[in-house]
PDB file of N, CA and C in Angstrom:
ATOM      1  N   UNK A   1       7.388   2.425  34.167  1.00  0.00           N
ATOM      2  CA  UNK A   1       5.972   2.485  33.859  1.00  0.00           C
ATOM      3  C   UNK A   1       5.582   3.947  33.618  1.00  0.00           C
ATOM      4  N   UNK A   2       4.831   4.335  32.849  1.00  0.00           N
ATOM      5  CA  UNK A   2       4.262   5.676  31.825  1.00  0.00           C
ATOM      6  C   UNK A   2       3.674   6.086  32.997  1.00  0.00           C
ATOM      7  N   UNK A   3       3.010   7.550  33.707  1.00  0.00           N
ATOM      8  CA  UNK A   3       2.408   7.968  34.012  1.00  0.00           C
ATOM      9  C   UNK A   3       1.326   8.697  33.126  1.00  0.00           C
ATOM     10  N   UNK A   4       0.560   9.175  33.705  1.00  0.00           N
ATOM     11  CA  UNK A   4      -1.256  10.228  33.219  1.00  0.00           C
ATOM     12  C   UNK A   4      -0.265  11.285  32.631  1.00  0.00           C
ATOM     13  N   UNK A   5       0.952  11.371  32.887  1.00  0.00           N
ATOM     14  CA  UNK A   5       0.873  12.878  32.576  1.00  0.00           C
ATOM     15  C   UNK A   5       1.867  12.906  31.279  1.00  0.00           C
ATOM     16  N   UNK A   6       2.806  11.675  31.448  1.00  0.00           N
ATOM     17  CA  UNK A   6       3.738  11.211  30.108  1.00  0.00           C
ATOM     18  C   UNK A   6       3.267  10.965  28.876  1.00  0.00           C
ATOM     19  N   UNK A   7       2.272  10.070  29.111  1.00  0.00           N
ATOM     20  CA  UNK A   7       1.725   9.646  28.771  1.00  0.00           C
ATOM     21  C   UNK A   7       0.663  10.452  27.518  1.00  0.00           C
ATOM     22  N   UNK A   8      -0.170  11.275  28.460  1.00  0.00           N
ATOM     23  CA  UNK A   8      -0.515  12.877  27.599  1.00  0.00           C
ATOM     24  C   UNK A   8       0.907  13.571  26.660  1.00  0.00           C
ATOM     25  N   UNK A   9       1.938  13.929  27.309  1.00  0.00           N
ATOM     26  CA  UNK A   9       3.096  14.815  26.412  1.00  0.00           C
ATOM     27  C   UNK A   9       3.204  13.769  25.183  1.00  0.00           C
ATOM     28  N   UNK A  10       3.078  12.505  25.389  1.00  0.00           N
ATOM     29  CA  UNK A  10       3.744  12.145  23.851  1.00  0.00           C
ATOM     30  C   UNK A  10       2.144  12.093  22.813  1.00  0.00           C
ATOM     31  N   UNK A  11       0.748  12.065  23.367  1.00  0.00           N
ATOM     32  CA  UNK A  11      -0.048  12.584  22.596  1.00  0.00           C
ATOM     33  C   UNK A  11      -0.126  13.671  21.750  1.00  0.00           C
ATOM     34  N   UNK A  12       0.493  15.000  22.960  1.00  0.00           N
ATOM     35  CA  UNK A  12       0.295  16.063  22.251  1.00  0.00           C
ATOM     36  C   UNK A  12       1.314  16.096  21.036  1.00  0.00           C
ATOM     37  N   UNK A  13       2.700  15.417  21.683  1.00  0.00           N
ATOM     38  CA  UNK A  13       3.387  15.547  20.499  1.00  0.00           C
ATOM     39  C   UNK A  13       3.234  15.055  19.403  1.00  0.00           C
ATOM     40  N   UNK A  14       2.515  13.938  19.564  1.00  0.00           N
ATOM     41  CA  UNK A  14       2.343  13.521  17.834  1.00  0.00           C
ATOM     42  C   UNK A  14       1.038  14.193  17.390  1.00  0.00           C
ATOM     43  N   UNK A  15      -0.002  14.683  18.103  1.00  0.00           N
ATOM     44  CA  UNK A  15      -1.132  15.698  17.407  1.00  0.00           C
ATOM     45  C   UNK A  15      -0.198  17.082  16.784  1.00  0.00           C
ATOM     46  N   UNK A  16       0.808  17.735  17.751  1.00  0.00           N
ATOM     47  CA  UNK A  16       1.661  18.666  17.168  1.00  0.00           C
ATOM     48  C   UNK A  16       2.374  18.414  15.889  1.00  0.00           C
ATOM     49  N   UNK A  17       2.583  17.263  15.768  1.00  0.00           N
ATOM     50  CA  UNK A  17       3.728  16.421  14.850  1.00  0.00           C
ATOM     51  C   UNK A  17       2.914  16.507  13.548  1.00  0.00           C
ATOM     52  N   UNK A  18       1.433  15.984  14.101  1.00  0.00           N
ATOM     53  CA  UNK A  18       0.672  16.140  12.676  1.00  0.00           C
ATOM     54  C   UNK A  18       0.031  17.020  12.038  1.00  0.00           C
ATOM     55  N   UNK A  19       0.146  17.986  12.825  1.00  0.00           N
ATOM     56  CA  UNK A  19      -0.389  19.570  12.279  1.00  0.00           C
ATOM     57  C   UNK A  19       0.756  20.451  11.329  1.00  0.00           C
ATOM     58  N   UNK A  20       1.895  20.058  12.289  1.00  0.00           N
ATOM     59  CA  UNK A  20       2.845  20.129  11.489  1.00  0.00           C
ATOM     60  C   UNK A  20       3.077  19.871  10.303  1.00  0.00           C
ATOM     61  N   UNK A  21       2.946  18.571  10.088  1.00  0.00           N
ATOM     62  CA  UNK A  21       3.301  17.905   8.666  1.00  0.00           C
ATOM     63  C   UNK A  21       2.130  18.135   7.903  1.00  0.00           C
ATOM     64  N   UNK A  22       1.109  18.096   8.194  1.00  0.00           N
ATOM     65  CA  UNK A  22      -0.281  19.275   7.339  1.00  0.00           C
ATOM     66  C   UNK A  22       0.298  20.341   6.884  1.00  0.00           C
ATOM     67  N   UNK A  23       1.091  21.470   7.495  1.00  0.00           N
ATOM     68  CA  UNK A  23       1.544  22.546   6.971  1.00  0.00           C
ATOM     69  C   UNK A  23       2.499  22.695   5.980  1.00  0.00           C
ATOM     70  N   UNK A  24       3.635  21.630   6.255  1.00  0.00           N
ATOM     71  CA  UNK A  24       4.559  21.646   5.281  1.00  0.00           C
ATOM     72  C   UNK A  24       3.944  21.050   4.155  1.00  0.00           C
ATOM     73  N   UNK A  25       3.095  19.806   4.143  1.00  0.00           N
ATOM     74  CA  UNK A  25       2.704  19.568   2.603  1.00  0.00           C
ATOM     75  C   UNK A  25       1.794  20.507   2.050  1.00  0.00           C
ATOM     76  N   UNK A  26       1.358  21.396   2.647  1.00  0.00           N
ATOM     77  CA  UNK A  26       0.278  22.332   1.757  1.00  0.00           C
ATOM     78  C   UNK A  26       1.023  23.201   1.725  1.00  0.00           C
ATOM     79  N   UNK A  27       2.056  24.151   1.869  1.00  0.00           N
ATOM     80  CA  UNK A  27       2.770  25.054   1.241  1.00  0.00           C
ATOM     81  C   UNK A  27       3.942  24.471   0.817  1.00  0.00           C
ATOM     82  N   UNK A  28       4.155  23.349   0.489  1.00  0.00           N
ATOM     83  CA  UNK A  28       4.857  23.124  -0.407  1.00  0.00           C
ATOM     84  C   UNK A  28       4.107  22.696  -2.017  1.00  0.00           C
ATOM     85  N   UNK A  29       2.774  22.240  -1.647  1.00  0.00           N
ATOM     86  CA  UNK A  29       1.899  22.133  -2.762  1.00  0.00           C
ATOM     87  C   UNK A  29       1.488  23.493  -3.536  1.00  0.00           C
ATOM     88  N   UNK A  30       1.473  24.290  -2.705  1.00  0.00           N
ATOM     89  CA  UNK A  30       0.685  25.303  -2.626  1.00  0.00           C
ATOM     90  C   UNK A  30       1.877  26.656  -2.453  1.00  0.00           C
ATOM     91  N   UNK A  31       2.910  26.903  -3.089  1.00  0.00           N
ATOM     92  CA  UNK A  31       3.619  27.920  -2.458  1.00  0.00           C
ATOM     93  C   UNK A  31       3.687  29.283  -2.649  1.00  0.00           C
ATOM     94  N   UNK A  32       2.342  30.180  -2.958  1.00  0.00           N
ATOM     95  CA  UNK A  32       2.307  30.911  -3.012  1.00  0.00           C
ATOM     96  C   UNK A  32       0.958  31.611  -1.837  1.00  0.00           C
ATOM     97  N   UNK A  33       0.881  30.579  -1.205  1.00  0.00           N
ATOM     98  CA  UNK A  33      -0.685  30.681  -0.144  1.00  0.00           C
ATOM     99  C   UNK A  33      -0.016  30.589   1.295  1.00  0.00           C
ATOM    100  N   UNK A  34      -0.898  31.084   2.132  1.00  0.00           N
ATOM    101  CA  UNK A  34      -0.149  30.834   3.573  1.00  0.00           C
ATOM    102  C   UNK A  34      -1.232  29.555   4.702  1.00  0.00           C
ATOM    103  N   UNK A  35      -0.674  28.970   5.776  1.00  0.00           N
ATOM    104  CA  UNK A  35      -1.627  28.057   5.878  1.00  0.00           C
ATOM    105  C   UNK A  35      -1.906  28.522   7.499  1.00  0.00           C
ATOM    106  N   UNK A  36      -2.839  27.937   8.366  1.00  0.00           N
ATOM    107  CA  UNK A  36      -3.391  28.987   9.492  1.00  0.00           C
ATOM    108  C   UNK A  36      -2.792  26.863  10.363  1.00  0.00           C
ATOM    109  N   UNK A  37      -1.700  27.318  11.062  1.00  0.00           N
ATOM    110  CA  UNK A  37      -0.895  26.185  11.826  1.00  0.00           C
ATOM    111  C   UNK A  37      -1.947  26.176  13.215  1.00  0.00           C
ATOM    112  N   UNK A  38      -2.526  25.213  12.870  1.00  0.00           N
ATOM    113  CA  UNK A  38      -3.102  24.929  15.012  1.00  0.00           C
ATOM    114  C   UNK A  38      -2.882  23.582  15.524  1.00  0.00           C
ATOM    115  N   UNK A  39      -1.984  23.933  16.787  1.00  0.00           N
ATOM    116  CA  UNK A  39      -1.817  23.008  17.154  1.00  0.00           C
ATOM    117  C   UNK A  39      -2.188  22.473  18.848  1.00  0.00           C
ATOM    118  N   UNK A  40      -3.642  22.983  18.609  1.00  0.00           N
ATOM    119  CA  UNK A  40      -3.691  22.487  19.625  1.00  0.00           C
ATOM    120  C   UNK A  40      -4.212  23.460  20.850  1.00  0.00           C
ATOM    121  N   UNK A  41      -2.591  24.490  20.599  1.00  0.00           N
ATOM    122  CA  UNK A  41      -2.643  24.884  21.750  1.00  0.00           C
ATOM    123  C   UNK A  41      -2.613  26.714  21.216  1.00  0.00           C
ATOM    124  N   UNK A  42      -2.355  26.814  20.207  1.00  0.00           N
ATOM    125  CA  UNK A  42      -2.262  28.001  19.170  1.00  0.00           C
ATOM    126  C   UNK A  42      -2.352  27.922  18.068  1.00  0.00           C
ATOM    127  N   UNK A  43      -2.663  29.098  17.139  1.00  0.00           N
ATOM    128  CA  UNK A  43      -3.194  28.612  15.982  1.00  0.00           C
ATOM    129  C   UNK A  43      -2.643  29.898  15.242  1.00  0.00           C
ATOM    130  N   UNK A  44      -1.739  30.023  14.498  1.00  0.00           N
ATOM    131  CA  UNK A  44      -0.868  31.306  13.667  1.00  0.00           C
ATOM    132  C   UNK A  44      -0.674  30.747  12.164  1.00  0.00           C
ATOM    133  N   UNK A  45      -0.366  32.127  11.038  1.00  0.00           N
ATOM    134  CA  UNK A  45      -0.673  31.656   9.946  1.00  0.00           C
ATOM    135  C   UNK A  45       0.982  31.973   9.320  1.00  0.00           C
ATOM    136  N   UNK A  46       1.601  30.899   8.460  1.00  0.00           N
ATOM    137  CA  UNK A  46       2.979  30.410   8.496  1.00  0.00           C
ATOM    138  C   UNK A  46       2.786  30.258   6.709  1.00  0.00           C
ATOM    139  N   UNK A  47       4.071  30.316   6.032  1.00  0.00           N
ATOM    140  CA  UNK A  47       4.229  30.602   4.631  1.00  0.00           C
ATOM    141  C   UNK A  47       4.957  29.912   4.173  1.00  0.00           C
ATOM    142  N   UNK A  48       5.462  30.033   2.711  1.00  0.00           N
ATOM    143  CA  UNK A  48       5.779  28.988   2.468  1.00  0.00           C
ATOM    144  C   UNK A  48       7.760  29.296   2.806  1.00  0.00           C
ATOM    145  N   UNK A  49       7.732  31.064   3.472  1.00  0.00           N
ATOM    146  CA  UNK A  49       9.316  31.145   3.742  1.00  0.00           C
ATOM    147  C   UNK A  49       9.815  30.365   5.497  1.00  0.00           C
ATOM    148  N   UNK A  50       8.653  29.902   6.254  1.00  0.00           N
ATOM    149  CA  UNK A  50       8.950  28.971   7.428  1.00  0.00           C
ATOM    150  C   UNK A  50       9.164  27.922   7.388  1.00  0.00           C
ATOM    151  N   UNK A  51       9.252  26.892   5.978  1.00  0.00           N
ATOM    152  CA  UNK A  51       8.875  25.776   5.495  1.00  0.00           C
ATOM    153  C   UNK A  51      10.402  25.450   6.570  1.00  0.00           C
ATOM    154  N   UNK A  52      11.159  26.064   6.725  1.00  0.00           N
ATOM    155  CA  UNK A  52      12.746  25.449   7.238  1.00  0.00           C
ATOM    156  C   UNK A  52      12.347  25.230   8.510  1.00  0.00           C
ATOM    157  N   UNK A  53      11.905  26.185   9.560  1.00  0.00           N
ATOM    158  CA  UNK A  53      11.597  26.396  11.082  1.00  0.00           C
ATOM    159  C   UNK A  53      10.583  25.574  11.252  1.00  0.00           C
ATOM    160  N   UNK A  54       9.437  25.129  10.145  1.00  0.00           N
ATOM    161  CA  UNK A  54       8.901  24.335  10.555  1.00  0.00           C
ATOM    162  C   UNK A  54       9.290  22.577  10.744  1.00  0.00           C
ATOM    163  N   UNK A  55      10.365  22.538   9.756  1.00  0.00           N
ATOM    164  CA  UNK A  55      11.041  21.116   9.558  1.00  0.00           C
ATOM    165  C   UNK A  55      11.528  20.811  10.531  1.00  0.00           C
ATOM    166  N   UNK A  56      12.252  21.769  11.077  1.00  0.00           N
ATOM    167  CA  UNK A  56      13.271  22.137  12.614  1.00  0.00           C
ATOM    168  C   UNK A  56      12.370  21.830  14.076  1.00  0.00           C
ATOM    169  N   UNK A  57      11.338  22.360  13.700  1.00  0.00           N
ATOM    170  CA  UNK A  57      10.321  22.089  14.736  1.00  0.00           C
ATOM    171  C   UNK A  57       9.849  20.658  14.778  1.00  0.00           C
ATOM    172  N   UNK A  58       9.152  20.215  13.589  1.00  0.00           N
ATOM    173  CA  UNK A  58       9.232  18.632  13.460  1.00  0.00           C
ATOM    174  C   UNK A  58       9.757  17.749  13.805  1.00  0.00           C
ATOM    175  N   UNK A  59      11.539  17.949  13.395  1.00  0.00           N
ATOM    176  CA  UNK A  59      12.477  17.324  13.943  1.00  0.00           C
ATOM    177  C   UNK A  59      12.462  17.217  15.595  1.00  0.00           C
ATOM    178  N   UNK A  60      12.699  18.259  16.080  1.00  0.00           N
ATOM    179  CA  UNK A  60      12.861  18.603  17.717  1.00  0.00           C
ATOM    180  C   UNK A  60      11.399  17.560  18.288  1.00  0.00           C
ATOM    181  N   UNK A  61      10.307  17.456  17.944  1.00  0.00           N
ATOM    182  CA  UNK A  61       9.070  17.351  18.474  1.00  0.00           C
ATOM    183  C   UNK A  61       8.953  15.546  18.471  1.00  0.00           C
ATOM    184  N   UNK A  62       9.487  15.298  17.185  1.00  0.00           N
ATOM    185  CA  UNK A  62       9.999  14.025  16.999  1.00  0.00           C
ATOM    186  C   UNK A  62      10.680  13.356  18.548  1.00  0.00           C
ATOM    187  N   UNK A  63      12.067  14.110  18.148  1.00  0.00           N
ATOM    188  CA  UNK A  63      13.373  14.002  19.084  1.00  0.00           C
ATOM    189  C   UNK A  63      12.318  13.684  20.562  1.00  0.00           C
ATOM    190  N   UNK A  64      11.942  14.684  21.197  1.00  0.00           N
ATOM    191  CA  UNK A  64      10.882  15.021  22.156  1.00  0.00           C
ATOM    192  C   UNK A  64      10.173  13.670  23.016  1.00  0.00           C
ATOM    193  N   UNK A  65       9.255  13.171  21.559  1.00  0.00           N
ATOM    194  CA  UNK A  65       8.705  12.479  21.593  1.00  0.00           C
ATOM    195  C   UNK A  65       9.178  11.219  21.807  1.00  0.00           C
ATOM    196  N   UNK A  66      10.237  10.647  21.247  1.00  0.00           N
ATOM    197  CA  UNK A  66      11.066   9.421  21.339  1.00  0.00           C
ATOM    198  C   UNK A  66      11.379   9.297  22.894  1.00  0.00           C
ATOM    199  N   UNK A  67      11.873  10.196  22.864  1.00  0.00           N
ATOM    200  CA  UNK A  67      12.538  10.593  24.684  1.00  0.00           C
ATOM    201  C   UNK A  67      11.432  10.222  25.679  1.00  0.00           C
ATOM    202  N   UNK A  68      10.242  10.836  25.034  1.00  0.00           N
ATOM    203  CA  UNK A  68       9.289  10.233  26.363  1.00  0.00           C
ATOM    204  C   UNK A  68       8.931   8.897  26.411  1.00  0.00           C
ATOM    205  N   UNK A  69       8.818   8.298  25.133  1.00  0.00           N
ATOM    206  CA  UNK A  69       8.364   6.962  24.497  1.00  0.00           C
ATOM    207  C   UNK A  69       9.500   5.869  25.640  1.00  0.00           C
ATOM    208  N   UNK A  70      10.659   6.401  25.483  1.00  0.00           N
ATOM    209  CA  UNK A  70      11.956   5.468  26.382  1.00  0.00           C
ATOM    210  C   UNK A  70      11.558   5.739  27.150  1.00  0.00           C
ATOM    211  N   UNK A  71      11.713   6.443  28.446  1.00  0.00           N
ATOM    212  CA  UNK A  71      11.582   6.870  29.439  1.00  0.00           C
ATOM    213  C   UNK A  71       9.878   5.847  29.546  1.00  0.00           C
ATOM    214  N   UNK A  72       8.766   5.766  29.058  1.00  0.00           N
ATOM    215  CA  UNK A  72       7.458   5.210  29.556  1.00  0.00           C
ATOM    216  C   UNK A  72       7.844   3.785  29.342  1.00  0.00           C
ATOM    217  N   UNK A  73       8.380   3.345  27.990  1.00  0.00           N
ATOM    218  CA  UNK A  73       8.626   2.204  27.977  1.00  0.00           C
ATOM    219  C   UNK A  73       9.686   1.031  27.792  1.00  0.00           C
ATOM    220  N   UNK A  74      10.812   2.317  27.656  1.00  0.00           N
ATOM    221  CA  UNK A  74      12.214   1.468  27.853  1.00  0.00           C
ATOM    222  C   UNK A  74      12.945   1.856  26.473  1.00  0.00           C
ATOM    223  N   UNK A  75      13.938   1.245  26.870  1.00  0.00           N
ATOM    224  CA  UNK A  75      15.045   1.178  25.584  1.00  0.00           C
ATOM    225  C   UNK A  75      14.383   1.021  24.687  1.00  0.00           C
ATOM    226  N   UNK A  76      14.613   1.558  23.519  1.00  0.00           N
ATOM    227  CA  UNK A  76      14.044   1.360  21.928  1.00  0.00           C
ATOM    228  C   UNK A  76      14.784   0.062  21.737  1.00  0.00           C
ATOM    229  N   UNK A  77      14.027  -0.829  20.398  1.00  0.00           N
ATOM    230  CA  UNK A  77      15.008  -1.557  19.778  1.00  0.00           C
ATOM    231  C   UNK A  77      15.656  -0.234  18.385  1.00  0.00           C
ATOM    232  N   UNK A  78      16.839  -1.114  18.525  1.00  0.00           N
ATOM    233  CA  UNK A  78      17.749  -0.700  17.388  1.00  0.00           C
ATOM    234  C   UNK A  78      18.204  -1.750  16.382  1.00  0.00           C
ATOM    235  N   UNK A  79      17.894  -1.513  15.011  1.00  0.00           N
ATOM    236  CA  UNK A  79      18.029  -2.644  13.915  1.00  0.00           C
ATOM    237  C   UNK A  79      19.556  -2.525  13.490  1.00  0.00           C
ATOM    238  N   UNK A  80      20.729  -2.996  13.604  1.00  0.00           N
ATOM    239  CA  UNK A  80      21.569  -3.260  13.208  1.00  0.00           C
ATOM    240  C   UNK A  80      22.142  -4.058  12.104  1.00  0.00           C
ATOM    241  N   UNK A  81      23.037  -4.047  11.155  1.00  0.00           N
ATOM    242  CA  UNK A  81      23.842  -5.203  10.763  1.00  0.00           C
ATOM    243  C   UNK A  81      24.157  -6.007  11.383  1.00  0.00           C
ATOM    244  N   UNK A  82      23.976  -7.207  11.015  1.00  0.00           N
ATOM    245  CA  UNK A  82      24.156  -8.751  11.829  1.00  0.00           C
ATOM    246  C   UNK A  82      25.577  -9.087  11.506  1.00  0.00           C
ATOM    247  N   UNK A  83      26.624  -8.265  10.635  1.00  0.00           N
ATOM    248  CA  UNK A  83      27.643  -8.771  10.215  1.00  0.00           C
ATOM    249  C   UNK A  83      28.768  -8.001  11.031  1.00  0.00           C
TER     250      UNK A  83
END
């Protein structure tokens, strides 16, 4: 069962998750502009040469997030081949 406080980390992570992915589509739209990243908890201005560290970050925050998701509510399902 999830606690108050698990429960919060996988919020923040997907508010992080989506600030994130705000940034990468506007300097990739946009790649000559820089974009002002807040997430929340800080707010710094990132270009279109972080576009990698930010993917990396995404990924990890993802990863993060899944982890707490099991842990509150159990094993994921996993879709397999039936064959």
């Amino acid at each position: 069962m999830a606690d108050t406080f698990e429960l919060a980390q996988i919020t923040f992570s997907e508010e992080a998750i989506t600030a994130i992915n705000a940034a990468i589509i506007f300097l990739t739209l946009n790649p000559t502009k820089r974009y002002t990243l807040d997430t929340g908890q800080s707010r710094q201005e990132v270009s279109r040469q972080e576009l990698e560290q930010l993917k990396a970050l995404r990924e990890a925050l993802l990863s993060e997030r899944d982890t707490m998701k099991t842990r509150c509510f159990g094993k994921p399902i996993i879709n397999a081949p039936g064959w």
